[in-house]
Structures are given as C-alpha cells and as structure tokens.
C-alpha atoms as a PDB file:
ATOM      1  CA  UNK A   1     -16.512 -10.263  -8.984  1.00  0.00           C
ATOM      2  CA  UNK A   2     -16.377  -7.585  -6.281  1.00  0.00           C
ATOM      3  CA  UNK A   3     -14.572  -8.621  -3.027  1.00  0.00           C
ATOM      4  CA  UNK A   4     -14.029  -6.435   0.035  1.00  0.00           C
ATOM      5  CA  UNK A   5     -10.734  -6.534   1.039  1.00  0.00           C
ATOM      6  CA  UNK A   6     -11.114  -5.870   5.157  1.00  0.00           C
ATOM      7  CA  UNK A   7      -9.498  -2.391   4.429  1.00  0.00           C
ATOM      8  CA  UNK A   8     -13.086   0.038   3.861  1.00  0.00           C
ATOM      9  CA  UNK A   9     -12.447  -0.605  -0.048  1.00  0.00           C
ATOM     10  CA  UNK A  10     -14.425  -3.377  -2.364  1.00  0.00           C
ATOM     11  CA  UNK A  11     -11.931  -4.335  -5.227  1.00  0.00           C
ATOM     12  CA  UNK A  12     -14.054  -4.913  -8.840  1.00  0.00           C
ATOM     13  CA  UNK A  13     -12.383  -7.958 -10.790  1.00  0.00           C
ATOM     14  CA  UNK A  14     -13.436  -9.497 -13.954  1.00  0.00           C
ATOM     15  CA  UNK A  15     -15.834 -12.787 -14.039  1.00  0.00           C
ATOM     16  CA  UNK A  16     -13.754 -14.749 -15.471  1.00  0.00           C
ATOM     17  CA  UNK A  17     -10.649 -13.843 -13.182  1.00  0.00           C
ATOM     18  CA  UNK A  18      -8.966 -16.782 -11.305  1.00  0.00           C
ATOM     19  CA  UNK A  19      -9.228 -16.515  -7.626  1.00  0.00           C
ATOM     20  CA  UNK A  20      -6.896 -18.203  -4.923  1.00  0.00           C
ATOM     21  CA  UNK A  21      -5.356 -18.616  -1.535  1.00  0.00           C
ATOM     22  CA  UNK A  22      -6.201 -19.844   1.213  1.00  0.00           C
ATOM     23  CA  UNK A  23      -9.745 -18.448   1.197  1.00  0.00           C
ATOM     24  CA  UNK A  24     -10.272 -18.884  -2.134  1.00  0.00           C
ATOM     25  CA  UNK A  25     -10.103 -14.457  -2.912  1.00  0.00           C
ATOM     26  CA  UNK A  26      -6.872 -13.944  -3.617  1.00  0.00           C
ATOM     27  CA  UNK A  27      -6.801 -11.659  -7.045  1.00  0.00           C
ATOM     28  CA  UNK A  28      -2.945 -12.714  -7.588  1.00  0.00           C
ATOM     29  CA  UNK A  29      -3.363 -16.155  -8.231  1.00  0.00           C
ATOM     30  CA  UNK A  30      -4.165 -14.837 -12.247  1.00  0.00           C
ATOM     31  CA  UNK A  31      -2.067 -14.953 -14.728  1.00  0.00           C
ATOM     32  CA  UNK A  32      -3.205 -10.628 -15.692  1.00  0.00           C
ATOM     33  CA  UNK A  33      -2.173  -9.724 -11.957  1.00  0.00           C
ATOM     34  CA  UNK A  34      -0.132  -7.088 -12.052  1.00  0.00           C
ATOM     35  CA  UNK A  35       1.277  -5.647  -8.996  1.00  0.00           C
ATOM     36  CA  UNK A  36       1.637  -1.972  -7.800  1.00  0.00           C
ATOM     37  CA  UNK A  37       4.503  -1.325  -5.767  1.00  0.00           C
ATOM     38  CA  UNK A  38       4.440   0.070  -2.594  1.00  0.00           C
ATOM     39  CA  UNK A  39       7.637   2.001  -1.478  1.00  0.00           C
ATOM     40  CA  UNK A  40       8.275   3.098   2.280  1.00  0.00           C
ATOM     41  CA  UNK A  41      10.973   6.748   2.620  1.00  0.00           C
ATOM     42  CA  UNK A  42      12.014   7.497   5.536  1.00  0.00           C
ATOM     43  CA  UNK A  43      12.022  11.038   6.618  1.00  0.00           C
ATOM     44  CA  UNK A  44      14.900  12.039   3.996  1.00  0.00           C
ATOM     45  CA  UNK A  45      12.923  10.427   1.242  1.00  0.00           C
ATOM     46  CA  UNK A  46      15.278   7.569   1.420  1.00  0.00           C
ATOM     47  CA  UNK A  47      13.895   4.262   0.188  1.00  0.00           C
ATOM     48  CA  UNK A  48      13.690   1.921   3.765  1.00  0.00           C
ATOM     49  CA  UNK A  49      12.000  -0.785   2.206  1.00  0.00           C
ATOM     50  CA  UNK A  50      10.271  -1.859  -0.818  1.00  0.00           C
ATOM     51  CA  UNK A  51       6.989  -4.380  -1.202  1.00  0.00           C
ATOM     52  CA  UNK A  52       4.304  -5.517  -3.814  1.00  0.00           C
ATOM     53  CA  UNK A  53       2.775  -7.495  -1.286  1.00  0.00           C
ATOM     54  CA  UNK A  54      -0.067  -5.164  -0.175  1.00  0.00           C
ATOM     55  CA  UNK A  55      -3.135  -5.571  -2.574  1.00  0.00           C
ATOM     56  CA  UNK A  56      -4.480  -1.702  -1.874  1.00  0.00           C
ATOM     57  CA  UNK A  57      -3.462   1.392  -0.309  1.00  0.00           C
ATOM     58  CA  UNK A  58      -5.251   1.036   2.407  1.00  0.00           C
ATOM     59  CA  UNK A  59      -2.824  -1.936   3.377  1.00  0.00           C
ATOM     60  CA  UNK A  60      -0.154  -0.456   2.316  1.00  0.00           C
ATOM     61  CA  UNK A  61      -0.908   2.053   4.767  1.00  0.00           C
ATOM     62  CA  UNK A  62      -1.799  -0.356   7.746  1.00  0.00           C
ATOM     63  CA  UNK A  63       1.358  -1.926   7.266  1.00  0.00           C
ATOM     64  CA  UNK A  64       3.485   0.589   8.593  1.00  0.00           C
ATOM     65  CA  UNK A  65       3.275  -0.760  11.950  1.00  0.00           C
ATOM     66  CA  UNK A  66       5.140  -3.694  10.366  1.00  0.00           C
ATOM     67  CA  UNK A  67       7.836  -1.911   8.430  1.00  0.00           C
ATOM     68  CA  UNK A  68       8.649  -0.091  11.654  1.00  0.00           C
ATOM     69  CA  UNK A  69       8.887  -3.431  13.523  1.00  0.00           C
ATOM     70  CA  UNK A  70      11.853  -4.521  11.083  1.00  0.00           C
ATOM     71  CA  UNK A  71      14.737  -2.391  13.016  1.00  0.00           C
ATOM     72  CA  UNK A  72      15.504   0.875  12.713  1.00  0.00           C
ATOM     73  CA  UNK A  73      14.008   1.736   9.042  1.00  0.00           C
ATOM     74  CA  UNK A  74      11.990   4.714  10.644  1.00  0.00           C
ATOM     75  CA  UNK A  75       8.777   4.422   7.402  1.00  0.00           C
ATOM     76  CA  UNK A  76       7.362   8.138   7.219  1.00  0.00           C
ATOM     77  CA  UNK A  77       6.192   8.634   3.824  1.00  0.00           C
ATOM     78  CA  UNK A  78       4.642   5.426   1.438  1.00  0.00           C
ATOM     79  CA  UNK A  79       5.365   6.183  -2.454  1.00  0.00           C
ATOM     80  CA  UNK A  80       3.319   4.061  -4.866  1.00  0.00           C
ATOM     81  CA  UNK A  81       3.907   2.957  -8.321  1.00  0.00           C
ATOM     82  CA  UNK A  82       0.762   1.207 -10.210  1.00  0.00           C
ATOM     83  CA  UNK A  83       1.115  -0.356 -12.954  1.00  0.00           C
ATOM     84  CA  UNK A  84       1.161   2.043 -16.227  1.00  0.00           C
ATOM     85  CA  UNK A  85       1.337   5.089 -14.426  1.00  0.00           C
ATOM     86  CA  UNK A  86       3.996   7.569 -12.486  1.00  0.00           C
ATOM     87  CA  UNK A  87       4.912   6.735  -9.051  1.00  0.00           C
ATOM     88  CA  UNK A  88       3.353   9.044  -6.423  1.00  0.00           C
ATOM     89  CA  UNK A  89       3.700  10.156  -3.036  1.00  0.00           C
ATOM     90  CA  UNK A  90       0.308   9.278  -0.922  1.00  0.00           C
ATOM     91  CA  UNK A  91      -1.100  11.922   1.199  1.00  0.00           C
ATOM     92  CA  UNK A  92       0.149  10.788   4.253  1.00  0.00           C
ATOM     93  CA  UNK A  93       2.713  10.457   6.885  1.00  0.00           C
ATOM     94  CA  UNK A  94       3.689   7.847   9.590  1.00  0.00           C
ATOM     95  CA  UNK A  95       4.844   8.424  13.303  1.00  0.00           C
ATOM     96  CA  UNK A  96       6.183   5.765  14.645  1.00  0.00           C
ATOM     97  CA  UNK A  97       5.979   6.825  18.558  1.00  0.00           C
ATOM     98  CA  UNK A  98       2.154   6.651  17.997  1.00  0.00           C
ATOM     99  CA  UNK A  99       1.811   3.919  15.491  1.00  0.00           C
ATOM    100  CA  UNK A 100      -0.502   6.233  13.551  1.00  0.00           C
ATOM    101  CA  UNK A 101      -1.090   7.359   9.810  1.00  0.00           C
ATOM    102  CA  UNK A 102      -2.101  10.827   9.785  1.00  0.00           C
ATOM    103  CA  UNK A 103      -3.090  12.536   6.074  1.00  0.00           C
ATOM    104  CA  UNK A 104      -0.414  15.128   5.158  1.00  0.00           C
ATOM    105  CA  UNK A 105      -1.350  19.037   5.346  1.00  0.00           C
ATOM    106  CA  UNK A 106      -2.185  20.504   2.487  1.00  0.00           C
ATOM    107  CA  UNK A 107      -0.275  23.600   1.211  1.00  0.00           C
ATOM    108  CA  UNK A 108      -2.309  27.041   0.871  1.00  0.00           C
ATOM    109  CA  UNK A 109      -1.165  27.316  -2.486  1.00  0.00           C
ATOM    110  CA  UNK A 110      -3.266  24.239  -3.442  1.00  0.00           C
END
C-alpha cells in the first residue's frame, strides 16, 4: 500500500499491513510498527525533548514549531534513531526567531 503522508514523501507498506486511525492510514495501528525516534538538541547538543510520534522526517522536521512552543527548550538540531541502525544527526538546523528549518552547510572537506 503506498500512502502519502502530506509531508512531499509517499510511505510503501506491505498489503497485508493493518491500517488505522481516524482516517483509516495510520501505519502504527500494526502489530510490525516499529518506531524511529526523533530527538530534538538544543544548541549545546543537549537533549530538549524526545518523540516517536512523527511518522517521517519530514514531520519531524515540521514539528519544530511545536517543540519551540513548549517553553524555553530552544530545538536547533533533530537527531534520529531508526530502528536497526545508528542514530544520526539530520542535515539541518532550526531558528526559532524565524520559525524556519534551514539545511546545514556543508564542510569543504566533504
């Protein structure tokens, strides 16, 4: 089943998958889910707060705004840990006075 999630991505689950919520999409409703965690650092790469609600990074990223709203957590950097694999830093970086996600520079060593 392929479902697009809202977010620019489509999301590629199994036929027989079991689907839920309220519109009837929601991948976690079966039993296989696992979830990837999402972790939000503030600028001295201190965990702020700590989620496997989002179901891609693209929401992960759009949710920002939100963790910012929470008090004075000040998100900057979103760390990701999927299931099986190393946890990463994504690309990117959050400023709060703009409400914006920009990608983070790349060295010129890379």
């Amino acid at each position: 089943m392929i479902i697009d999630c809202g977010y620019e991505e489509t999301h590629i689950y199994p036929d027989d998958w079991i689907f839920g919520g309220a519109n009837g999409l929601d991948p976690r409703a079966d039993p296989r889910w696992q979830p990837t965690t999402y972790e939000y650092l503030d600028q001295f790469a201190q965990s702020v707060h700590v989620t496997q609600t989002p179901l891609c990074d693209e929401e992960a990223l759009d949710e920002f705004t939100k963790v910012s709203s929470f008090g004075n957590l000040r998100p900057i950097y979103l760390q990701v840990k999927r299931p099986g694999e190393e946890e990463q830093l994504l690309p990117f970086s959050y400023e709060e006075s703009t409400d914006t996600v920009y990608p983070m520079e790349q060295s010129s060593n890379d």
